[in-house]
N, C-alpha and C. Protein backbone atom coordinates (compact mmCIF):
# COMPACT_ATOMS: atom_id res chain seq x y z
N UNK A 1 62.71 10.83 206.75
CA UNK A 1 62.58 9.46 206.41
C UNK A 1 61.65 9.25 205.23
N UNK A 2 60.69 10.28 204.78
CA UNK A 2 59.77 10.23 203.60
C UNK A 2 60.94 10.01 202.60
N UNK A 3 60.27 10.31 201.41
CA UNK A 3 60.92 10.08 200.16
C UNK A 3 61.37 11.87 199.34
N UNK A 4 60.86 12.74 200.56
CA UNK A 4 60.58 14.18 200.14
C UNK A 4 61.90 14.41 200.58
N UNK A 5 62.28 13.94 201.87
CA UNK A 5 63.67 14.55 202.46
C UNK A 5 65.01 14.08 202.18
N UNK A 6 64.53 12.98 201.08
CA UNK A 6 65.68 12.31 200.66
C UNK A 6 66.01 12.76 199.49
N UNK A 7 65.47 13.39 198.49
CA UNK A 7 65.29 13.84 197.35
C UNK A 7 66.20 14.97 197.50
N UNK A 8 67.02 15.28 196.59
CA UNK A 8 67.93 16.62 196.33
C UNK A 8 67.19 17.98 196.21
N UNK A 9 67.52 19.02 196.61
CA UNK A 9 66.30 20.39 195.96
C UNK A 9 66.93 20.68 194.62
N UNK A 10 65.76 21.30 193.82
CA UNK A 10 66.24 21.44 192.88
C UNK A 10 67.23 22.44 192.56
N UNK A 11 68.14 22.57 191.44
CA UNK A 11 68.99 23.70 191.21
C UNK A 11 68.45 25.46 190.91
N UNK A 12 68.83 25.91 191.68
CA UNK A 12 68.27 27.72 191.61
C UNK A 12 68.34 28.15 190.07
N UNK A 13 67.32 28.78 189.59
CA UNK A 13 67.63 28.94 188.05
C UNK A 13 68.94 30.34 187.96
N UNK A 14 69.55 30.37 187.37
CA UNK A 14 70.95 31.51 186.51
C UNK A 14 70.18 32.65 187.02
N UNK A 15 70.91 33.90 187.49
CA UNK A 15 70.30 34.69 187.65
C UNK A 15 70.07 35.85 186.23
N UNK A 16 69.27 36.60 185.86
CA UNK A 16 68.53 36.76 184.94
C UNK A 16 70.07 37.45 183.84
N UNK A 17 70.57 37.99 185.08
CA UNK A 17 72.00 39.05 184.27
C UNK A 17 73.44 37.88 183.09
N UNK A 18 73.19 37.01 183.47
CA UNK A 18 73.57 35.79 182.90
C UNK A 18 73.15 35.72 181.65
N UNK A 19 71.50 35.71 181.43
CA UNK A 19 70.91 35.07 180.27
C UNK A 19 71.18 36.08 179.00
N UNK A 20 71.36 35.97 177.77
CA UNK A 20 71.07 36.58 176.98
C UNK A 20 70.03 37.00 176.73
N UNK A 21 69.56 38.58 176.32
CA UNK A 21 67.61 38.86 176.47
C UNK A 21 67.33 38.21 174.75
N UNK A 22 66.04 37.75 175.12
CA UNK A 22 65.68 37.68 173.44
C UNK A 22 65.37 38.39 172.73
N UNK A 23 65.81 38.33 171.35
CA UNK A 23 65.66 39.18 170.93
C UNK A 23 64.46 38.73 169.28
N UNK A 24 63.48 39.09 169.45
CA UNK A 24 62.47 38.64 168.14
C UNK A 24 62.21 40.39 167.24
N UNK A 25 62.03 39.50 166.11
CA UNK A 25 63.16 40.51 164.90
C UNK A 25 61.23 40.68 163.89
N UNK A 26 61.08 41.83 163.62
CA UNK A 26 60.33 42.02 162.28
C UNK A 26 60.25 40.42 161.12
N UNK A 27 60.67 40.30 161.03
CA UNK A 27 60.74 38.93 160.05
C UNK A 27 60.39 37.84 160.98
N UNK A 28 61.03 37.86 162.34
CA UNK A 28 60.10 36.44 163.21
C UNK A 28 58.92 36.78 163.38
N UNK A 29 58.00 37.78 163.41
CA UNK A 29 56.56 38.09 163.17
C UNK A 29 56.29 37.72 162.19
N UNK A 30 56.59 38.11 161.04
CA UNK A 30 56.45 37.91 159.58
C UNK A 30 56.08 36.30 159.68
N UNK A 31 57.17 35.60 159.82
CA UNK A 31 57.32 34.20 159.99
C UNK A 31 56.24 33.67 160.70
N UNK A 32 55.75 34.05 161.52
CA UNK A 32 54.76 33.58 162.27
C UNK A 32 53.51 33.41 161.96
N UNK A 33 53.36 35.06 161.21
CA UNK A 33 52.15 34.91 160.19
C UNK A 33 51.87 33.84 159.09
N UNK A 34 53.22 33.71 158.22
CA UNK A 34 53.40 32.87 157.72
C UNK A 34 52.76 31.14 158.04
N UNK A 35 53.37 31.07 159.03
CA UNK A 35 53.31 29.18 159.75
C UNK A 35 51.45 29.22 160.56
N UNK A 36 51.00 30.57 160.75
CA UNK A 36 49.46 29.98 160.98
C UNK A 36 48.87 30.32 159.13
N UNK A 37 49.62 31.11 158.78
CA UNK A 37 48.77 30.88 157.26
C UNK A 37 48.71 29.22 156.96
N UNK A 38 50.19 28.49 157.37
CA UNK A 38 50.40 27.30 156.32
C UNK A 38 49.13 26.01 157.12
N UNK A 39 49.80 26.32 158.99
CA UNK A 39 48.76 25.38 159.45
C UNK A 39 47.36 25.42 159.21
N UNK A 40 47.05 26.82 159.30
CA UNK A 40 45.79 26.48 158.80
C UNK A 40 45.00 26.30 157.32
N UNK A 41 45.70 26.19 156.49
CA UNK A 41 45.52 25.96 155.21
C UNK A 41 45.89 24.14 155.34
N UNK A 42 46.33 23.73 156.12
CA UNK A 42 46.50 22.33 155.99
C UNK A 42 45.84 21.34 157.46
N UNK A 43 45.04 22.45 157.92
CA UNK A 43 43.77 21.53 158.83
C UNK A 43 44.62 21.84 160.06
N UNK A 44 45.05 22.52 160.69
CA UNK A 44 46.48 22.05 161.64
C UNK A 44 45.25 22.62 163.16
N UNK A 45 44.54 22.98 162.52
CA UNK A 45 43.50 23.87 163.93
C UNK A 45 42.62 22.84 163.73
N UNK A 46 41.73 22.80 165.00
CA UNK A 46 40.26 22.61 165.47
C UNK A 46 39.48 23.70 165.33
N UNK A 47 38.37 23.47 165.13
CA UNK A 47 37.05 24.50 165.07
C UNK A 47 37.04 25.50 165.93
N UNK A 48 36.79 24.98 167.52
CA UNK A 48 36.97 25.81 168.22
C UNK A 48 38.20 26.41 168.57
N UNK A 49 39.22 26.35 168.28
CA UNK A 49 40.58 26.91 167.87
C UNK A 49 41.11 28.22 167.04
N UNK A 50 39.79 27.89 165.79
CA UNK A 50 39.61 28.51 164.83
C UNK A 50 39.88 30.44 165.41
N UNK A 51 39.32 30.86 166.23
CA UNK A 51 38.54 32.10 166.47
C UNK A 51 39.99 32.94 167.22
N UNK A 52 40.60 32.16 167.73
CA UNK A 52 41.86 32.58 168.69
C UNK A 52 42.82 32.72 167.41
N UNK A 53 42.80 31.50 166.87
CA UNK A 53 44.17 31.74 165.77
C UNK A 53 43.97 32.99 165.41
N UNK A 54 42.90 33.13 164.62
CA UNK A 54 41.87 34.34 163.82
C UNK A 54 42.54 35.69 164.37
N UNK A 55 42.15 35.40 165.75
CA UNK A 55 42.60 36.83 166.45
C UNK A 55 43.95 37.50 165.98
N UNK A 56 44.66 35.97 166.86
CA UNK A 56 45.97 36.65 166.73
C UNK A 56 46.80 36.59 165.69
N UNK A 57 46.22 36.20 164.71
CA UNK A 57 46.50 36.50 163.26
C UNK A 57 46.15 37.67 162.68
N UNK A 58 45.38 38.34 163.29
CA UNK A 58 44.29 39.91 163.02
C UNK A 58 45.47 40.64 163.63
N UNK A 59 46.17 40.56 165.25
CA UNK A 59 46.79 41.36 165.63
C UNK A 59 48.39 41.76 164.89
N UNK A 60 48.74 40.48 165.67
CA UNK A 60 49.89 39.76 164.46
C UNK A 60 50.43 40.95 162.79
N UNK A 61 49.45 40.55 162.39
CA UNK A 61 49.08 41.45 160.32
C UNK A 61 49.05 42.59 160.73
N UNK A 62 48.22 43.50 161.35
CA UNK A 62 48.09 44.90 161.95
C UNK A 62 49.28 45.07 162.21
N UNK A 63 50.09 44.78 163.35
CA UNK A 63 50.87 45.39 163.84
C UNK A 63 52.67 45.43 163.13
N UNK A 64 52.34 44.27 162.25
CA UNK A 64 53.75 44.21 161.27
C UNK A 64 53.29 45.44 160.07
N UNK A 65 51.94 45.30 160.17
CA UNK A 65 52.08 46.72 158.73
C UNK A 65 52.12 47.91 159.58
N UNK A 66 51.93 48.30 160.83
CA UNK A 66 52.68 49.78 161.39
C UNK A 66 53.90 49.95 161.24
N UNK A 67 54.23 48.65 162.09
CA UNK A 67 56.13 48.61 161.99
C UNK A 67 56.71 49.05 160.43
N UNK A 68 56.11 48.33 159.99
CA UNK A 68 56.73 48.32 158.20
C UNK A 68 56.51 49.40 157.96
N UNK A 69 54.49 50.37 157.75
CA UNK A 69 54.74 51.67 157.29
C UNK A 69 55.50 52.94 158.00
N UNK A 70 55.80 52.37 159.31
CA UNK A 70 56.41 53.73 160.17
C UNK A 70 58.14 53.26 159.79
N UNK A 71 58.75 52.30 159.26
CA UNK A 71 59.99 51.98 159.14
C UNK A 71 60.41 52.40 157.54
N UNK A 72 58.92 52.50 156.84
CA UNK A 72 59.48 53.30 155.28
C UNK A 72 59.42 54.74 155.46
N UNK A 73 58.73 55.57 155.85
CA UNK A 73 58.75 56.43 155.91
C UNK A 73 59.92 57.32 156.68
N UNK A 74 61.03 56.76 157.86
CA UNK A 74 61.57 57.56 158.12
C UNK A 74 63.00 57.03 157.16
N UNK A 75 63.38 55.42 156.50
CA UNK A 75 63.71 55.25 155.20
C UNK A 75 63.84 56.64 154.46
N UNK A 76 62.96 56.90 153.65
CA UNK A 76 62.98 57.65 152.83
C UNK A 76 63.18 58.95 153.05
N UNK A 77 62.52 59.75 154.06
CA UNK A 77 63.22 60.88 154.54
C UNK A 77 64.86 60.91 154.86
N UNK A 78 64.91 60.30 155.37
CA UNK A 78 66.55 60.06 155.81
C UNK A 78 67.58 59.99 154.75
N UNK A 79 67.34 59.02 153.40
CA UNK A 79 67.91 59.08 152.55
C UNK A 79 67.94 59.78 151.78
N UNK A 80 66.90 60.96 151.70
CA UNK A 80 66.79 61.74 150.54
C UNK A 80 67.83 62.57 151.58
N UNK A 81 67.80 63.28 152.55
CA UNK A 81 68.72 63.70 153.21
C UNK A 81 70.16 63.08 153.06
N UNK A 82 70.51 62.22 152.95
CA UNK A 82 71.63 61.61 153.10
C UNK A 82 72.19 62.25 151.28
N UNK A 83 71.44 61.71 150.37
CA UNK A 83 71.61 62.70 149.18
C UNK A 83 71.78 63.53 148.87
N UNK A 84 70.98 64.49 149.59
CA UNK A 84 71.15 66.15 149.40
C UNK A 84 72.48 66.69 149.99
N UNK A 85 72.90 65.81 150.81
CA UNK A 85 74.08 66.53 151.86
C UNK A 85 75.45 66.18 150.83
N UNK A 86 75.26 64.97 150.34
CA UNK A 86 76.59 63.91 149.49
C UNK A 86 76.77 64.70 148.46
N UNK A 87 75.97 65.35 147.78
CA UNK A 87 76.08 66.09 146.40
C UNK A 87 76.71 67.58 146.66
């Protein structure tokens, strides 16, 4: 007679095999770096805000230049191989 038992339950969420997985790409990092460069060049943080962005803007930069230098290097091995074999 409450207002609890009258209420519908809610719908069960999709089960996970349904969903498409996401997928975030070298360049959506990139991008990301990007959009706290712009917000915070245009006030978009608070002070105390400041130190977190900071962070994960520190991690963020680090970890796109591994990806990048470990993604030229097997680049270039590979292709010089790919050369040597074509000739």
């Amino acid at each position: 007679m409450t207002e609890t038992e009258n209420t519908a339950p809610a719908p069960a969420p999709a089960p996970a095999e349904s969903q498409e997985p996401v997928n975030i790409t070298v360049a959506d990092l990139q991008g990301l770096v990007n959009l706290i460069d712009v917000a915070s060049s245009r006030g978009a943080f608070r002070g105390g805000e400041l130190a977190a962005v900071g962070t994960l803007y520190s991690k963020l930069a680090t970890f796109l230049q591994q990806i990048l230098g470990s993604q030229e290097a097997p680049v270039d091995d590979a292709g010089a191989g790919a050369t040597d074999s074509a000739e």
